[in-house]
N, C-alpha and C. Protein backbone atom coordinates (compact mmCIF):
# COMPACT_ATOMS: atom_id res chain seq x y z
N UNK A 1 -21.28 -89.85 -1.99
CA UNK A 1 -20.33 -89.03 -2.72
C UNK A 1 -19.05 -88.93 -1.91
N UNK A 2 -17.83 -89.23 -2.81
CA UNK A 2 -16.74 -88.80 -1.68
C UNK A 2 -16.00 -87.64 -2.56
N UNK A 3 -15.98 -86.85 -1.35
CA UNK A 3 -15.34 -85.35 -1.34
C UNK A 3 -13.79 -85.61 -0.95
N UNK A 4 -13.19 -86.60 -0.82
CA UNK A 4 -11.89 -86.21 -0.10
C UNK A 4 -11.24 -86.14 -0.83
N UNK A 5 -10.90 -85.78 -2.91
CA UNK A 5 -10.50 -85.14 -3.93
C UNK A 5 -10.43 -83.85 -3.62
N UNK A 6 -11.62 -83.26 -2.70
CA UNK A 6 -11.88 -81.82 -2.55
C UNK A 6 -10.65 -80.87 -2.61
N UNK A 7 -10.39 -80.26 -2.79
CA UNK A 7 -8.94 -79.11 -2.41
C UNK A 7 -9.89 -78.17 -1.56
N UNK A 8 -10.75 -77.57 -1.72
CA UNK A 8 -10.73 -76.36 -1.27
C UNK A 8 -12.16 -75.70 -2.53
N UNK A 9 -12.83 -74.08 -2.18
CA UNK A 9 -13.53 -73.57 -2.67
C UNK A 9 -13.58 -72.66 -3.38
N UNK A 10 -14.24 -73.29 -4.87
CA UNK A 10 -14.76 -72.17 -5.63
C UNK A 10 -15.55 -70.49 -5.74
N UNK A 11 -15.27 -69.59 -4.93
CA UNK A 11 -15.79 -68.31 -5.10
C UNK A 11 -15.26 -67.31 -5.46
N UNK A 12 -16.17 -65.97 -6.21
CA UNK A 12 -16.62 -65.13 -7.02
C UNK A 12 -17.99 -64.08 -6.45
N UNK A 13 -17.37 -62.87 -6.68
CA UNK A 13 -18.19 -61.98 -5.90
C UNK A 13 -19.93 -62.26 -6.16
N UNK A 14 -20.25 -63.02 -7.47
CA UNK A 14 -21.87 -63.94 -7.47
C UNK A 14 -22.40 -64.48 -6.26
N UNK A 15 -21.14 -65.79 -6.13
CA UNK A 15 -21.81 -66.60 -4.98
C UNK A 15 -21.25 -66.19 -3.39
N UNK A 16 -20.24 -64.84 -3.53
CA UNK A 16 -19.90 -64.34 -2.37
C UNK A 16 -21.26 -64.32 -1.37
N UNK A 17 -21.83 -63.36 -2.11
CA UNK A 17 -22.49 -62.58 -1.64
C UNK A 17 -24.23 -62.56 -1.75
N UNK A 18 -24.69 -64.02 -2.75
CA UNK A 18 -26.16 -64.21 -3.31
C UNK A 18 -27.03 -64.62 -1.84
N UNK A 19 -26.15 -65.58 -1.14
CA UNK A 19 -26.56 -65.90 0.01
C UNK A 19 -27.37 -64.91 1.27
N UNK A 20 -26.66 -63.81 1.03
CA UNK A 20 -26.90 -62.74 2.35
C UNK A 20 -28.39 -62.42 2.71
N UNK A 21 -29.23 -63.09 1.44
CA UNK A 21 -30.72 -62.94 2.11
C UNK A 21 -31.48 -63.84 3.08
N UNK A 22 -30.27 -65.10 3.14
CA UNK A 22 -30.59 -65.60 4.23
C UNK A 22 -29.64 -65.73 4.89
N UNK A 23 -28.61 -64.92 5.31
CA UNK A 23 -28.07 -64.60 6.10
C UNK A 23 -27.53 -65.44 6.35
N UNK A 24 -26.89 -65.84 5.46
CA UNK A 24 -25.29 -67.51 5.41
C UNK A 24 -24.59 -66.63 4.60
N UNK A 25 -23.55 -66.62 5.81
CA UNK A 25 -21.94 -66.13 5.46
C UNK A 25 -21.31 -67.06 4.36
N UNK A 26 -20.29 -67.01 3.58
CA UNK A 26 -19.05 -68.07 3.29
C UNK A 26 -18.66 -68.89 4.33
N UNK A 27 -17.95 -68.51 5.12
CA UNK A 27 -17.39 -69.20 6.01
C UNK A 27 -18.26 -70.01 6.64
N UNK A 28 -19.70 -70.10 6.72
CA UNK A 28 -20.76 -71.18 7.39
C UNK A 28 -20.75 -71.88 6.41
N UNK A 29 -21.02 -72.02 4.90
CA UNK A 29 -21.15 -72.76 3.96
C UNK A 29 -19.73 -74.12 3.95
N UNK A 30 -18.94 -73.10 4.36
CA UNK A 30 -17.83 -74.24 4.06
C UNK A 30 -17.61 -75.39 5.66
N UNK A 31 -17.99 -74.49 6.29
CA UNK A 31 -17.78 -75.55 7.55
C UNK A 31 -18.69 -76.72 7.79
N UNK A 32 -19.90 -76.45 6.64
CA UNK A 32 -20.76 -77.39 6.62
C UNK A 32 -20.57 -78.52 6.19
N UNK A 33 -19.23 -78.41 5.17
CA UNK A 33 -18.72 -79.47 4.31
C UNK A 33 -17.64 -79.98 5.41
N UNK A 34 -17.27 -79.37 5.93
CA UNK A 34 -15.99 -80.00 7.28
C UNK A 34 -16.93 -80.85 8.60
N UNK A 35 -18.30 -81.07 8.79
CA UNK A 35 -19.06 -81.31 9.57
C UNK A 35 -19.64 -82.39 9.45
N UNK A 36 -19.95 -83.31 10.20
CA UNK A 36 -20.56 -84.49 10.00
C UNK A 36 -21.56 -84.86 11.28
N UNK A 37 -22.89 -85.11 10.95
CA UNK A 37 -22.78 -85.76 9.67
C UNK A 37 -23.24 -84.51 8.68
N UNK A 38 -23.18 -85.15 7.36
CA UNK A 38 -22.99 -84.07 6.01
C UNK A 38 -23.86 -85.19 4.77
N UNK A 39 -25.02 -85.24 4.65
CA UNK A 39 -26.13 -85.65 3.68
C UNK A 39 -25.66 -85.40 2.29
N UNK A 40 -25.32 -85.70 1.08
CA UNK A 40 -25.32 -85.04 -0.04
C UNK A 40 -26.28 -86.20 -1.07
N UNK A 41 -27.44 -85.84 -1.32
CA UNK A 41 -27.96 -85.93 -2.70
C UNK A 41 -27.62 -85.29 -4.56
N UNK A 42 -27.67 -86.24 -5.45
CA UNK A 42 -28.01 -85.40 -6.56
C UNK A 42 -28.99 -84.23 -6.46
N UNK A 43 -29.07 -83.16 -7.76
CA UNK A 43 -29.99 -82.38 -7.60
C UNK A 43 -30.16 -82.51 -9.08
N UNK A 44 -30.93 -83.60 -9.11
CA UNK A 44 -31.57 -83.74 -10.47
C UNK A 44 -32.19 -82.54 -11.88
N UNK A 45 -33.09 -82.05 -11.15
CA UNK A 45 -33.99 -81.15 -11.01
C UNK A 45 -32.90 -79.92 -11.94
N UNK A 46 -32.13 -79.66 -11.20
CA UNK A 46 -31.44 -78.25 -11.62
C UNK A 46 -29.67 -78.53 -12.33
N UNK A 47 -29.83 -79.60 -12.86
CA UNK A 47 -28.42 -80.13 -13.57
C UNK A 47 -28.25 -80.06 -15.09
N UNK A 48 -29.33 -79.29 -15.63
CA UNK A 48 -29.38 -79.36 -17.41
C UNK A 48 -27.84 -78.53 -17.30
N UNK A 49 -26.93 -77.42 -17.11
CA UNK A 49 -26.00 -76.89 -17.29
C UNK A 49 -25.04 -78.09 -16.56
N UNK A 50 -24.87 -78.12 -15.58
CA UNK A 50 -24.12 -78.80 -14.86
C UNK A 50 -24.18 -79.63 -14.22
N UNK A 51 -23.71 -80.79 -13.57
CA UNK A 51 -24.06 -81.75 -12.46
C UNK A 51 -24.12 -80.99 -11.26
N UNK A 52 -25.30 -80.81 -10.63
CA UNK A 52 -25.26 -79.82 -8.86
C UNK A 52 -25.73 -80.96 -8.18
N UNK A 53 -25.80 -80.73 -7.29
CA UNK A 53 -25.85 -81.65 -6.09
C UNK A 53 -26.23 -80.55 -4.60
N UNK A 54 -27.18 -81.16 -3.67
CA UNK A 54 -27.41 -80.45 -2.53
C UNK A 54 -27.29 -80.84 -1.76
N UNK A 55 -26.74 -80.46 -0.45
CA UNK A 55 -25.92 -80.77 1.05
C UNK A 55 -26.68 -80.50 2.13
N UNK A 56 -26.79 -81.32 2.93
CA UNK A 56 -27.56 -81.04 4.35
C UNK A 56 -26.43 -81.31 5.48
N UNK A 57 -26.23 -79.95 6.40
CA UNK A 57 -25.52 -79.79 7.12
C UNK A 57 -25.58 -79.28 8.15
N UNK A 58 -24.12 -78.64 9.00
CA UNK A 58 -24.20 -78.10 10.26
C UNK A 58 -23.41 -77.25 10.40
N UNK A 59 -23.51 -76.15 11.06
CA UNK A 59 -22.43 -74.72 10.96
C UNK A 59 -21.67 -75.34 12.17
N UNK A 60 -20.60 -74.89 12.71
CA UNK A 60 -19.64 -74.68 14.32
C UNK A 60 -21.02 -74.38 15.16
N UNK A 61 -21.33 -73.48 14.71
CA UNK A 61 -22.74 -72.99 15.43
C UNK A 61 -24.53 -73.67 15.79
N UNK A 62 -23.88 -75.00 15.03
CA UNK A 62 -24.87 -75.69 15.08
C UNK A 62 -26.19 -75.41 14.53
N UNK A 63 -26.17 -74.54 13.35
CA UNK A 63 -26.76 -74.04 12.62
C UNK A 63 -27.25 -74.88 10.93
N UNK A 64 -28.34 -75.17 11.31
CA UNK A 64 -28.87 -76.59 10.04
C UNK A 64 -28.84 -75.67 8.56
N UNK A 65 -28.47 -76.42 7.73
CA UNK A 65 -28.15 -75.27 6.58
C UNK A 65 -28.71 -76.47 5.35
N UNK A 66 -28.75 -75.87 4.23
CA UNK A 66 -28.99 -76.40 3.32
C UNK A 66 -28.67 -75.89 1.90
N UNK A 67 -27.46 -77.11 1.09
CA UNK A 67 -26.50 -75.65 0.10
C UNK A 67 -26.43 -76.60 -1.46
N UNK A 68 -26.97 -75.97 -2.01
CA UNK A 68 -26.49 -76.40 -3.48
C UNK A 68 -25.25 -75.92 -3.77
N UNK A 69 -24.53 -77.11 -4.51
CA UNK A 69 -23.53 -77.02 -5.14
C UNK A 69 -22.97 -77.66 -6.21
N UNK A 70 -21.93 -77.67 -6.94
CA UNK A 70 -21.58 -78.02 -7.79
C UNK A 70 -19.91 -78.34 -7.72
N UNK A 71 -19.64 -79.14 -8.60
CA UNK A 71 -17.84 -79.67 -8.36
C UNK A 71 -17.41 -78.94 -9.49
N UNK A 72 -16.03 -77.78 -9.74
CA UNK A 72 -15.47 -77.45 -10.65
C UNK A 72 -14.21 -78.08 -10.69
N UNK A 73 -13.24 -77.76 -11.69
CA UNK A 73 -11.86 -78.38 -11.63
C UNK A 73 -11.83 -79.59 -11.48
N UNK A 74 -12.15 -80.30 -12.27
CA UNK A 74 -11.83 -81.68 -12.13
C UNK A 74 -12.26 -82.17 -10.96
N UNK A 75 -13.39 -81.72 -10.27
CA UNK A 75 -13.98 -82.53 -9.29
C UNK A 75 -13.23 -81.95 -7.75
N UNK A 76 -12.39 -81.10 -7.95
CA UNK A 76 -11.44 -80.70 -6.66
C UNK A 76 -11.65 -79.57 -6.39
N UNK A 77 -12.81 -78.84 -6.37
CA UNK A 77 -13.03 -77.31 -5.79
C UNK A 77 -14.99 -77.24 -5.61
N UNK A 78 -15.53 -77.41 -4.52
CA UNK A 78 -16.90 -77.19 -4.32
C UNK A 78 -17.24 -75.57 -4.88
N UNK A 79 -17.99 -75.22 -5.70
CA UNK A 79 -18.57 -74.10 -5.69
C UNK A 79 -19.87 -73.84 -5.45
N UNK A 80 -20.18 -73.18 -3.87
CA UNK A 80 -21.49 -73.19 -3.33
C UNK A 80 -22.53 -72.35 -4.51
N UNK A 81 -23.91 -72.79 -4.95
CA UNK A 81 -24.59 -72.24 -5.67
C UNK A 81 -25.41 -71.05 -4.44
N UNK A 82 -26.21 -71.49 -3.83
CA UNK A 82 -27.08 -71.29 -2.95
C UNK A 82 -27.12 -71.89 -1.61
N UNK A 83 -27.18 -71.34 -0.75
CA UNK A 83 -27.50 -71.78 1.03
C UNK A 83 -28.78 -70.87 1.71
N UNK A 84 -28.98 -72.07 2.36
CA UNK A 84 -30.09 -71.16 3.42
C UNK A 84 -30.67 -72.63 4.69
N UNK A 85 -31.47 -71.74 5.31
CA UNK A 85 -31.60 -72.52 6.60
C UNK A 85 -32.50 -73.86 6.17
N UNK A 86 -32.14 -75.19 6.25
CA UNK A 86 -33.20 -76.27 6.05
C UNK A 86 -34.29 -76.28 6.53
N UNK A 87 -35.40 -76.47 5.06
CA UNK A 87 -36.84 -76.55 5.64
C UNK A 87 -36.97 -77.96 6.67
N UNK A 88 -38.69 -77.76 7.01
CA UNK A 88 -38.53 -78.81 8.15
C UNK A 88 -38.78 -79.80 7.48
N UNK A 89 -39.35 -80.61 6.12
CA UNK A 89 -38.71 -81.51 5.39
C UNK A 89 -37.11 -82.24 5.60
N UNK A 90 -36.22 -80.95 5.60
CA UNK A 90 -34.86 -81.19 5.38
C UNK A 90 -33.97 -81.58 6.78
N UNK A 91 -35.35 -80.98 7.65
CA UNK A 91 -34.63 -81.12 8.57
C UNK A 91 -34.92 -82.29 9.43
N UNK A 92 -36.26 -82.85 9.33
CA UNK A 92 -36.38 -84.23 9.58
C UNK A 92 -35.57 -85.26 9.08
N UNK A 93 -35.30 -85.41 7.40
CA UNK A 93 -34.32 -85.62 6.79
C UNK A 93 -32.99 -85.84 7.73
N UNK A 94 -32.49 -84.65 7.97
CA UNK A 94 -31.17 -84.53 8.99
C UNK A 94 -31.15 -85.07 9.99
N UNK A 95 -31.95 -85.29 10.81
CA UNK A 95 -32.06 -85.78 11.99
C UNK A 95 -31.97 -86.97 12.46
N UNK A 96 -32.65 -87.61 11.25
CA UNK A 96 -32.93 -89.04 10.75
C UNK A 96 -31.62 -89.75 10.85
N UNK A 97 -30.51 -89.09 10.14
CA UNK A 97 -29.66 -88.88 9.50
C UNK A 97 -28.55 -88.69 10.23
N UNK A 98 -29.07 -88.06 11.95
CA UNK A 98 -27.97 -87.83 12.83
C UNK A 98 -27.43 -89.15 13.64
């Protein structure tokens, strides 16, 4: 997938704040997309409304994350659905990957 259309991010006090049960800020979500390396699969599974797609990443903090999302605006604004810490599936995945 290439993101470099990206502008910048889609949020709304929904996806501000849905995250906080696992304790991923905004600001970690997005640095994950500034980080490489940066995994992105389809997300088959959960696309009947929309095309989403899920990201395997890395905070500043070096913090393994794992974030559904979706492209609004013509493909130029990520809007994070969900984040949380990668299972160890995801994170073998990543590693693989590093």
């Amino acid at each position: 997938m290439d993101l470099r259309d990206v502008t910048g991010f889609e949020w709304d006090d929904g996806n501000l704040t849905k995250n906080k049960k696992h304790n991923v800020l905004p600001s970690e979500i997005e640095r994950v997309f500034m980080n490489r390396p940066l995994l992105i699969v389809p997300d088959k599974v959960h696309s009947q409304a929309e095309e989403r797609f899920a990201a395997l990443g890395k905070t500043d903090e070096a913090r393994w994350l794992a974030v559904v999302f979706a492209l609004r605006e013509q493909k130029s604004k990520v809007r994070p659905i969900s984040a949380r810490p990668m299972n160890r599936k995801e994170r073998k995945v990543y590693a693989e990957a590093s």
